[in-house]
Structures are given as C-alpha cells and as structure tokens.
PDB file of N, CA and C in Angstrom:
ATOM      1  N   UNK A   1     -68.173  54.496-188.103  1.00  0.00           N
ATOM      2  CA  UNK A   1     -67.014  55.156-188.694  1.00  0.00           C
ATOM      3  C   UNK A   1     -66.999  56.642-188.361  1.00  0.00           C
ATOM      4  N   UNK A   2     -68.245  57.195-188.238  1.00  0.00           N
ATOM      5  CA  UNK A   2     -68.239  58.460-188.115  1.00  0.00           C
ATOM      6  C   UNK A   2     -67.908  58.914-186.550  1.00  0.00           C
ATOM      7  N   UNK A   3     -67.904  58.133-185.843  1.00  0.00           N
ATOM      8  CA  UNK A   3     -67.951  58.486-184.467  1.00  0.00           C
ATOM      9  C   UNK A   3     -65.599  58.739-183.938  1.00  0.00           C
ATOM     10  N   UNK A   4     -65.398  57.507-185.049  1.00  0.00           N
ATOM     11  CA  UNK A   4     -63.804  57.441-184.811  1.00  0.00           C
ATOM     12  C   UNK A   4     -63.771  58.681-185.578  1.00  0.00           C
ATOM     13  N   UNK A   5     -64.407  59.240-186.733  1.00  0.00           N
ATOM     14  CA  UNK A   5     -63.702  60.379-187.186  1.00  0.00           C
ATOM     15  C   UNK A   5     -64.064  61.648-186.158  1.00  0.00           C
ATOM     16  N   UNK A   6     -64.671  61.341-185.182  1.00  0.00           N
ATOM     17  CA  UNK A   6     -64.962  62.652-184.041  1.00  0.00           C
ATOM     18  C   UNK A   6     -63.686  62.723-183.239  1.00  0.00           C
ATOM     19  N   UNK A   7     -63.675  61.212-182.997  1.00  0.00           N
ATOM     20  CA  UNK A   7     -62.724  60.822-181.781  1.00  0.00           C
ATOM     21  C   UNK A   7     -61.228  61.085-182.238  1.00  0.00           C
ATOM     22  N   UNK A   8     -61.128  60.928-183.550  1.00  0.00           N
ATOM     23  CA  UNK A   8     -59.776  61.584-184.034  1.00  0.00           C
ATOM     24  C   UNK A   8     -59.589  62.948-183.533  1.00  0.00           C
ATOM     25  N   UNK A   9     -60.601  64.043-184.489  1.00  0.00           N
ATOM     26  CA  UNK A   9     -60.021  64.987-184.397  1.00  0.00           C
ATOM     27  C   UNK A   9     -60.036  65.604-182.974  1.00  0.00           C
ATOM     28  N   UNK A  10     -60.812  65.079-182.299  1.00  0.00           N
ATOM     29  CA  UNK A  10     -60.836  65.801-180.589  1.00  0.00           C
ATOM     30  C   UNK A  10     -59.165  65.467-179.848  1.00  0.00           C
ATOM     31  N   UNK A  11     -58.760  64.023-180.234  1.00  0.00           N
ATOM     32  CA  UNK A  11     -57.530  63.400-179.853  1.00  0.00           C
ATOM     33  C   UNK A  11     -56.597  64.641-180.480  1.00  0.00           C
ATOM     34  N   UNK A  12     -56.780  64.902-181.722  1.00  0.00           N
ATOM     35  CA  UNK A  12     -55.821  65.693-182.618  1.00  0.00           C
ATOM     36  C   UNK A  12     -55.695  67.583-182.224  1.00  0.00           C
ATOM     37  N   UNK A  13     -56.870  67.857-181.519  1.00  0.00           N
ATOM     38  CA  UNK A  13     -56.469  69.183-180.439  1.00  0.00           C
ATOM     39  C   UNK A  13     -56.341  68.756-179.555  1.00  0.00           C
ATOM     40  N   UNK A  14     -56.415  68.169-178.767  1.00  0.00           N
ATOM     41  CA  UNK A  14     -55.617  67.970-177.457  1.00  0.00           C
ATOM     42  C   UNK A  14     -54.690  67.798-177.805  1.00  0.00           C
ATOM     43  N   UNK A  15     -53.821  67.154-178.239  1.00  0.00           N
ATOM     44  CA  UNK A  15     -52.409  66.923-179.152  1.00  0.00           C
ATOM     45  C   UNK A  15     -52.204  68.554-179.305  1.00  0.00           C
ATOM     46  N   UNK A  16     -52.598  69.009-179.982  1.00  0.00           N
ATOM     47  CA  UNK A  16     -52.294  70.519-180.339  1.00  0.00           C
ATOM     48  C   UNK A  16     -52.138  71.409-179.387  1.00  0.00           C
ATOM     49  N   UNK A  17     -52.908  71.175-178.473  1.00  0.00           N
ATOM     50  CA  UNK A  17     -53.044  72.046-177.450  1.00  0.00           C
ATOM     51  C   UNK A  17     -52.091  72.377-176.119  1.00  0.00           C
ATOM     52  N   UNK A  18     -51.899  70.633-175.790  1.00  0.00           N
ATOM     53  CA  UNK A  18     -50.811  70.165-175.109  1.00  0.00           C
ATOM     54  C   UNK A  18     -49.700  70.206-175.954  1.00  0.00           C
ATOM     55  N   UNK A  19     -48.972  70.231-177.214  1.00  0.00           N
ATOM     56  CA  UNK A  19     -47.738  70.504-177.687  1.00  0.00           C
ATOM     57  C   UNK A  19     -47.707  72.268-177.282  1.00  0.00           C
ATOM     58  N   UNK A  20     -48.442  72.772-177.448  1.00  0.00           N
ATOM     59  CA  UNK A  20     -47.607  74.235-177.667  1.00  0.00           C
ATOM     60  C   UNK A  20     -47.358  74.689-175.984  1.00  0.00           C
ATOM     61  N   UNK A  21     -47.511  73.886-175.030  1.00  0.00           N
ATOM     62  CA  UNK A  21     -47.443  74.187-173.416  1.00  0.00           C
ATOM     63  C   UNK A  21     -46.451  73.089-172.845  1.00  0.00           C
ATOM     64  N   UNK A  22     -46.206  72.456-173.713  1.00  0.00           N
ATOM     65  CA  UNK A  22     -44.921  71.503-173.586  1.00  0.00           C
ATOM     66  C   UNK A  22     -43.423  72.120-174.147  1.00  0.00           C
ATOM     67  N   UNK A  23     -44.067  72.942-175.301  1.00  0.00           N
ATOM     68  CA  UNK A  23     -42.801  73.984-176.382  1.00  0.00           C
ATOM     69  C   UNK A  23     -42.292  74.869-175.131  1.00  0.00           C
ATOM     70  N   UNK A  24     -42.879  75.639-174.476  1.00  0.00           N
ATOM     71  CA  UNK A  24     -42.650  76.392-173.290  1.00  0.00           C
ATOM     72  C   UNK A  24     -42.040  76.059-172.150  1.00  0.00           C
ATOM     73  N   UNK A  25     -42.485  74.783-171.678  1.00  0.00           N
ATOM     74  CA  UNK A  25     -42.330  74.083-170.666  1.00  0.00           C
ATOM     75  C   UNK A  25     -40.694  73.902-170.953  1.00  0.00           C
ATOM     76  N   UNK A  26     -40.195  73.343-171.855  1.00  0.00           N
ATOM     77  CA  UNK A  26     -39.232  72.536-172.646  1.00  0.00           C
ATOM     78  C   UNK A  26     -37.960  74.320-172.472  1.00  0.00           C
ATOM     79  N   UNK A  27     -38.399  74.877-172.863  1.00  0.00           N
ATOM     80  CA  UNK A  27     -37.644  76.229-173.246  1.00  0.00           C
ATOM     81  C   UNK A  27     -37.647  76.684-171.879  1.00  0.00           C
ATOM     82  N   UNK A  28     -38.206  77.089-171.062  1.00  0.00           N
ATOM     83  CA  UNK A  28     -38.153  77.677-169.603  1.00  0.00           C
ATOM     84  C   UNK A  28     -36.986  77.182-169.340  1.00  0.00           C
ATOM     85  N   UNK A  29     -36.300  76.524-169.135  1.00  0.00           N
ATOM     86  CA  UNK A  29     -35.076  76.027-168.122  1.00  0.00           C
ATOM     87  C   UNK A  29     -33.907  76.807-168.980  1.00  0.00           C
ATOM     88  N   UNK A  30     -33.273  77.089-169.619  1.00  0.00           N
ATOM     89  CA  UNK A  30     -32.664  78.101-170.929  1.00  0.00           C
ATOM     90  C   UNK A  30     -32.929  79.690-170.455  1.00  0.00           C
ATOM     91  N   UNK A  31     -34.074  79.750-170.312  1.00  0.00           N
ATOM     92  CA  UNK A  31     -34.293  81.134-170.438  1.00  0.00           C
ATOM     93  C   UNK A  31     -34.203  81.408-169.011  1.00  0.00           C
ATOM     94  N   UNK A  32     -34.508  80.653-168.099  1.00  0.00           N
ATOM     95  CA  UNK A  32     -34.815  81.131-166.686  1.00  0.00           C
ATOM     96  C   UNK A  32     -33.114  80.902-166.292  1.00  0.00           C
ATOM     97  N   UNK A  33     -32.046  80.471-166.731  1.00  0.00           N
ATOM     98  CA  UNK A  33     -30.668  79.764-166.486  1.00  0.00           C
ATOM     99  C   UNK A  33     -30.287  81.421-166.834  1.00  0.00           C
ATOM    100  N   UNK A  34     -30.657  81.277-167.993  1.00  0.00           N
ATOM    101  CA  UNK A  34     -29.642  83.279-168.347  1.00  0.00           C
ATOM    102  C   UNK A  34     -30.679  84.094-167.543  1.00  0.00           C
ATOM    103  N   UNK A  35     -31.823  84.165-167.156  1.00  0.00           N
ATOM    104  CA  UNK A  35     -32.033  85.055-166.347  1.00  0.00           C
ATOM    105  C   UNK A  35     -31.589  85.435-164.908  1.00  0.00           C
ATOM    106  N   UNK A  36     -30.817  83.694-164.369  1.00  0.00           N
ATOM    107  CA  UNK A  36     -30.612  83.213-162.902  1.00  0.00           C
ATOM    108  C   UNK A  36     -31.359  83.092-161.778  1.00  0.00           C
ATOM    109  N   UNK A  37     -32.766  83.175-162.392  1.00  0.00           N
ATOM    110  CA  UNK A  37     -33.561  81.918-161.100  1.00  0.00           C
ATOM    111  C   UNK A  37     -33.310  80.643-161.345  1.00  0.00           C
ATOM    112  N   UNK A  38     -33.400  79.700-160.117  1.00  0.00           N
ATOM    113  CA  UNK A  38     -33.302  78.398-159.880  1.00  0.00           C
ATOM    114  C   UNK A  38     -34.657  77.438-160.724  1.00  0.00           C
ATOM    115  N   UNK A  39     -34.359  76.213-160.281  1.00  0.00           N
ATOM    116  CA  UNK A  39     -35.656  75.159-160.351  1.00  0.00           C
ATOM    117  C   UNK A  39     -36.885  75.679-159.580  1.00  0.00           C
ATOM    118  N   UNK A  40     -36.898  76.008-158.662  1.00  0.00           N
ATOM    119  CA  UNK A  40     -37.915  76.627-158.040  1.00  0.00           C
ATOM    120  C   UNK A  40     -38.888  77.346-158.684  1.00  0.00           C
ATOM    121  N   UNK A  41     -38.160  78.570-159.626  1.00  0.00           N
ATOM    122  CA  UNK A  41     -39.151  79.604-160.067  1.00  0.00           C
ATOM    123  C   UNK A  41     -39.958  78.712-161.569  1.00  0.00           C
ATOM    124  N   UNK A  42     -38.804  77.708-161.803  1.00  0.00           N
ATOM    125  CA  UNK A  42     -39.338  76.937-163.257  1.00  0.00           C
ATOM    126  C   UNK A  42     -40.189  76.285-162.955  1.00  0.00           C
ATOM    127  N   UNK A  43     -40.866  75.642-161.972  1.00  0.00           N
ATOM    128  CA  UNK A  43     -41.890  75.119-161.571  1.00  0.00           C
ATOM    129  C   UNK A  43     -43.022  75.732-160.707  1.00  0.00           C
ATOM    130  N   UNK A  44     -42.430  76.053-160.227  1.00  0.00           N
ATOM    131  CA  UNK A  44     -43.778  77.663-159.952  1.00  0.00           C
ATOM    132  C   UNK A  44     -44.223  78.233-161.314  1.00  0.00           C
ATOM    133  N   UNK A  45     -43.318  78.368-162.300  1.00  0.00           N
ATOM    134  CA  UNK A  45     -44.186  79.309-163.255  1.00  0.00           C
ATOM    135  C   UNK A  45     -44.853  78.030-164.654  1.00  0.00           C
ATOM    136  N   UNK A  46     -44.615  77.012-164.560  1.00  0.00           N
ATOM    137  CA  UNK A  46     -45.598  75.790-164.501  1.00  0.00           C
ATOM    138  C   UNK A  46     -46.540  75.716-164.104  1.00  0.00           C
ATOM    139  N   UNK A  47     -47.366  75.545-162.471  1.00  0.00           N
ATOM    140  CA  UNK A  47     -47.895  75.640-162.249  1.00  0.00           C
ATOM    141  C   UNK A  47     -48.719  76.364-162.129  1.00  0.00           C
ATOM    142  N   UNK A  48     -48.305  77.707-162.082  1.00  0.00           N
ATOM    143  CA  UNK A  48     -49.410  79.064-162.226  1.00  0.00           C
ATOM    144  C   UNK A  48     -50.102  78.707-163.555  1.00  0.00           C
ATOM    145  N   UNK A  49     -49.216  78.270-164.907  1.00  0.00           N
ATOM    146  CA  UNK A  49     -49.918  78.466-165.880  1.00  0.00           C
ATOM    147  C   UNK A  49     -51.157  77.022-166.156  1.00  0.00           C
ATOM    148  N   UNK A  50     -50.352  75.879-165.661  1.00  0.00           N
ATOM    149  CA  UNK A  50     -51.804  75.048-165.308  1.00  0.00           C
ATOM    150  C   UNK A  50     -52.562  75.369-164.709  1.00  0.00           C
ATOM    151  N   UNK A  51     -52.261  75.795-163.538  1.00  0.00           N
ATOM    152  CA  UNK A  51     -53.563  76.293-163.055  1.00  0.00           C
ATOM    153  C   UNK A  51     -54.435  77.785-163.373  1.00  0.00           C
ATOM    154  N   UNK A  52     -54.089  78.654-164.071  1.00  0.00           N
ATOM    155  CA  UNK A  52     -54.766  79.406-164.794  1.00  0.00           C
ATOM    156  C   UNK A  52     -55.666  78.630-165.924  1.00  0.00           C
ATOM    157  N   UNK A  53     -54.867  77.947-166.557  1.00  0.00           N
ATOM    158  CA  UNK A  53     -55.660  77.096-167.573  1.00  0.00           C
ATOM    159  C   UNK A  53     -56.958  75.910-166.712  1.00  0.00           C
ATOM    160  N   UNK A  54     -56.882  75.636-166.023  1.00  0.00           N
ATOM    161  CA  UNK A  54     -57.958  74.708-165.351  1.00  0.00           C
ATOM    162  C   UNK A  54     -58.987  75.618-165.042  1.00  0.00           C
ATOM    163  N   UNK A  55     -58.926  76.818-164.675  1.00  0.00           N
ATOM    164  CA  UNK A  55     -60.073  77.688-164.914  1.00  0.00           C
ATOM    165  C   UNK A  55     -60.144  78.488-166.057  1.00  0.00           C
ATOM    166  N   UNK A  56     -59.672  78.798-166.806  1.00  0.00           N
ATOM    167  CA  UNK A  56     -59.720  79.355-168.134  1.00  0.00           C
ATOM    168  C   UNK A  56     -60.558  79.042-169.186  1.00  0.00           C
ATOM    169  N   UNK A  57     -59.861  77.193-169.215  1.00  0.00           N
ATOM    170  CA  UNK A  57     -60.777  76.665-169.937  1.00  0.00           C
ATOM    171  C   UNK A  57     -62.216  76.322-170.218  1.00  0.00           C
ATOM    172  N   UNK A  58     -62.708  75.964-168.846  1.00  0.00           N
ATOM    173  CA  UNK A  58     -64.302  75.969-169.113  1.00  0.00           C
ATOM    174  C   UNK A  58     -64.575  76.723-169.011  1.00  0.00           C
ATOM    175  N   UNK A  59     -64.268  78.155-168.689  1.00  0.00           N
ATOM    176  CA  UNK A  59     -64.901  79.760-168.597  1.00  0.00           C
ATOM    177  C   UNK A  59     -64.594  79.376-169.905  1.00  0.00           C
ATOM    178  N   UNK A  60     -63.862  80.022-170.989  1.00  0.00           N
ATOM    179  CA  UNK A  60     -63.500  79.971-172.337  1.00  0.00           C
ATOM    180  C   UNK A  60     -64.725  78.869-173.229  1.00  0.00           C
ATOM    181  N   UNK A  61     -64.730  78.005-172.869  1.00  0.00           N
ATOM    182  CA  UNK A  61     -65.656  76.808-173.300  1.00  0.00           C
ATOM    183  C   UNK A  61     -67.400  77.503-173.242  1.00  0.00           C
ATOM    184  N   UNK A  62     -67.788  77.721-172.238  1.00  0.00           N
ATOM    185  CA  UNK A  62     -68.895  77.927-171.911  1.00  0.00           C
ATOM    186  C   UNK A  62     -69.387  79.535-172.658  1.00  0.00           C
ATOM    187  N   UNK A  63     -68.180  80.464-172.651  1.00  0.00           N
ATOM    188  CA  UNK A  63     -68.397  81.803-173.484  1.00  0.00           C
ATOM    189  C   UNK A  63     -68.703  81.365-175.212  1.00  0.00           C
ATOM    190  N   UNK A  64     -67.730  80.668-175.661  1.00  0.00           N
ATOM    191  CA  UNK A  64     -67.646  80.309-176.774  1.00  0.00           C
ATOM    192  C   UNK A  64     -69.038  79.493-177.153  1.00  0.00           C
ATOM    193  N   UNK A  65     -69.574  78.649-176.030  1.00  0.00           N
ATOM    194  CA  UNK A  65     -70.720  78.021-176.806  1.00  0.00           C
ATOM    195  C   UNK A  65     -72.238  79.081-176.722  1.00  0.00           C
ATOM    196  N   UNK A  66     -71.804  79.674-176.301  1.00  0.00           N
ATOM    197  CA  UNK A  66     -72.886  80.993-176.000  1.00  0.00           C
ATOM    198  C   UNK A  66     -73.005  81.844-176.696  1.00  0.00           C
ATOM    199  N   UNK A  67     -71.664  82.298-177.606  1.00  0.00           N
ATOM    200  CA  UNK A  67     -71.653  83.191-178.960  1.00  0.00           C
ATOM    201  C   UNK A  67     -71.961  82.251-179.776  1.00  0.00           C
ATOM    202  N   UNK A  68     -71.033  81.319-179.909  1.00  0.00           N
ATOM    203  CA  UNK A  68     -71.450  80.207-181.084  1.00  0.00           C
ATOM    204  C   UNK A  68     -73.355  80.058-181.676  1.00  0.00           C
ATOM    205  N   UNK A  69     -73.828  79.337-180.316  1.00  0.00           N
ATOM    206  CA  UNK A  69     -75.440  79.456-180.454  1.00  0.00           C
ATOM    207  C   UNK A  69     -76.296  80.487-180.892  1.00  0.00           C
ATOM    208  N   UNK A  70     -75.666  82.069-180.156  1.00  0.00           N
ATOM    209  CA  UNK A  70     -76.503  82.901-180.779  1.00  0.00           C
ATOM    210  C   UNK A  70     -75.959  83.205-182.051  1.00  0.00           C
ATOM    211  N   UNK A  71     -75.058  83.215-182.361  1.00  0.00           N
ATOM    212  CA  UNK A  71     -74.588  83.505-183.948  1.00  0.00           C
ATOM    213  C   UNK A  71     -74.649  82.734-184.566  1.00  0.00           C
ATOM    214  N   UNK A  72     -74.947  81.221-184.477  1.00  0.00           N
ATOM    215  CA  UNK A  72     -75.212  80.461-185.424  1.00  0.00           C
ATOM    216  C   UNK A  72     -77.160  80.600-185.600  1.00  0.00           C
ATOM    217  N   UNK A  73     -77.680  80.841-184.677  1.00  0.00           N
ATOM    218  CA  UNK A  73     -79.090  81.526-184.573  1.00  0.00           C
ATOM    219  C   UNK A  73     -79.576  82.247-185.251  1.00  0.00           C
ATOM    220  N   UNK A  74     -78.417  83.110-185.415  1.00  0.00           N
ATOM    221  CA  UNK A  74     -78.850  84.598-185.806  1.00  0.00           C
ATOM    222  C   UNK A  74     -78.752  84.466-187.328  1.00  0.00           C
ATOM    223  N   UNK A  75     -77.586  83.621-188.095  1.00  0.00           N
ATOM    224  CA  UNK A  75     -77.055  83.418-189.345  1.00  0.00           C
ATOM    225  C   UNK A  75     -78.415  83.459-190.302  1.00  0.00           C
ATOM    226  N   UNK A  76     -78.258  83.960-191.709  1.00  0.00           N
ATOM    227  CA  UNK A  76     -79.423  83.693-192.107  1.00  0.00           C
ATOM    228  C   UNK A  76     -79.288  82.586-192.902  1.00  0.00           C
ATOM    229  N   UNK A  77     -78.152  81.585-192.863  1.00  0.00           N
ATOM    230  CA  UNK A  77     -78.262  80.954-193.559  1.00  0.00           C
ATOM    231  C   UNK A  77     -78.566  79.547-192.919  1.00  0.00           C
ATOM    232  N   UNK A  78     -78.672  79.744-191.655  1.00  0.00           N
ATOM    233  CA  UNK A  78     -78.752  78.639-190.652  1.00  0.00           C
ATOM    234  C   UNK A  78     -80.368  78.023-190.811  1.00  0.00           C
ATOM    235  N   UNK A  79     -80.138  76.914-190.830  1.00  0.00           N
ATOM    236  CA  UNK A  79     -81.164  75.877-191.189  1.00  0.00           C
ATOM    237  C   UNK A  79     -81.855  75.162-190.018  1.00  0.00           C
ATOM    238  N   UNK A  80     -82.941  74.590-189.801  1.00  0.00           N
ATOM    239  CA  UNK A  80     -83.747  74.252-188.507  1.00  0.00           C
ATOM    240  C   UNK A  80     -83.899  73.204-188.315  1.00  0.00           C
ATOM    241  N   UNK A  81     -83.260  72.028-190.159  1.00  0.00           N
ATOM    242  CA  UNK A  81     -83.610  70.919-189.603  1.00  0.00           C
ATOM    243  C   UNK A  81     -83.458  69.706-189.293  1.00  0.00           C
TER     244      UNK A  81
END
C-alpha cells in the first residue's frame, strides 16, 4: 500500500508540473496573434523551453539533492536511525 501511495504522489507532480507548461503552451497562440508572429515563432518558442527544461531539470535535481543531504545532516534534529 505504501509503495501506491509513492506512486501517487510522484504521478500527482508530474501532473503539476506538466499542467502549468501546457497553461502557456495553450495561451501562446493569442498572445503571439496580437503580437503578429506566425506558427513558426509558436513552436520555436516551445521548443526552446523543452529543451531548456531537459537540461534544467537534472542540473536542478542533482543541486537540490546536495543541499537537501547536507541540510538535512546538518539539522539538529535529524536522527541516524
């Protein structure tokens, strides 16, 4: 049981994560129409931002578990066992 309650909430940020880059995605064609670039620039500026994010993320991932460890280390309330 405990393992589906992992598998939830990991399902439940990705969900999160992917809605708010879909909110954008969704709105670009509106905003880029009154600005007057084409389809072109709306998918170019798609892709830049996936692909910023494909390296972002595990840089981001790997920083975060590196503060995490030493500050959960450092905590004095952190326990050993």
């Amino acid at each position: 049981m405990k393992s589906y309650l992992y598998l939830l909430i990991l399902a439940l940020c990705g969900f999160v994560t992917s809605f708010g880059a879909h909110i954008v995605a969704t709105n670009l064609p509106p905003s880029a129409e009154a600005v007057g670039v084409g389809t072109f620039v709306i998918g170019l500026l798609i892709a830049v931002y996936d692909f910023a994010e494909l390296f972002a993320k595990p840089l981001a991932g790997f920083i975060v578990d590196r503060c995490a460890l030493a500050s959960c280390a450092a905590a004095p309330w952190h326990s050993s066992r």
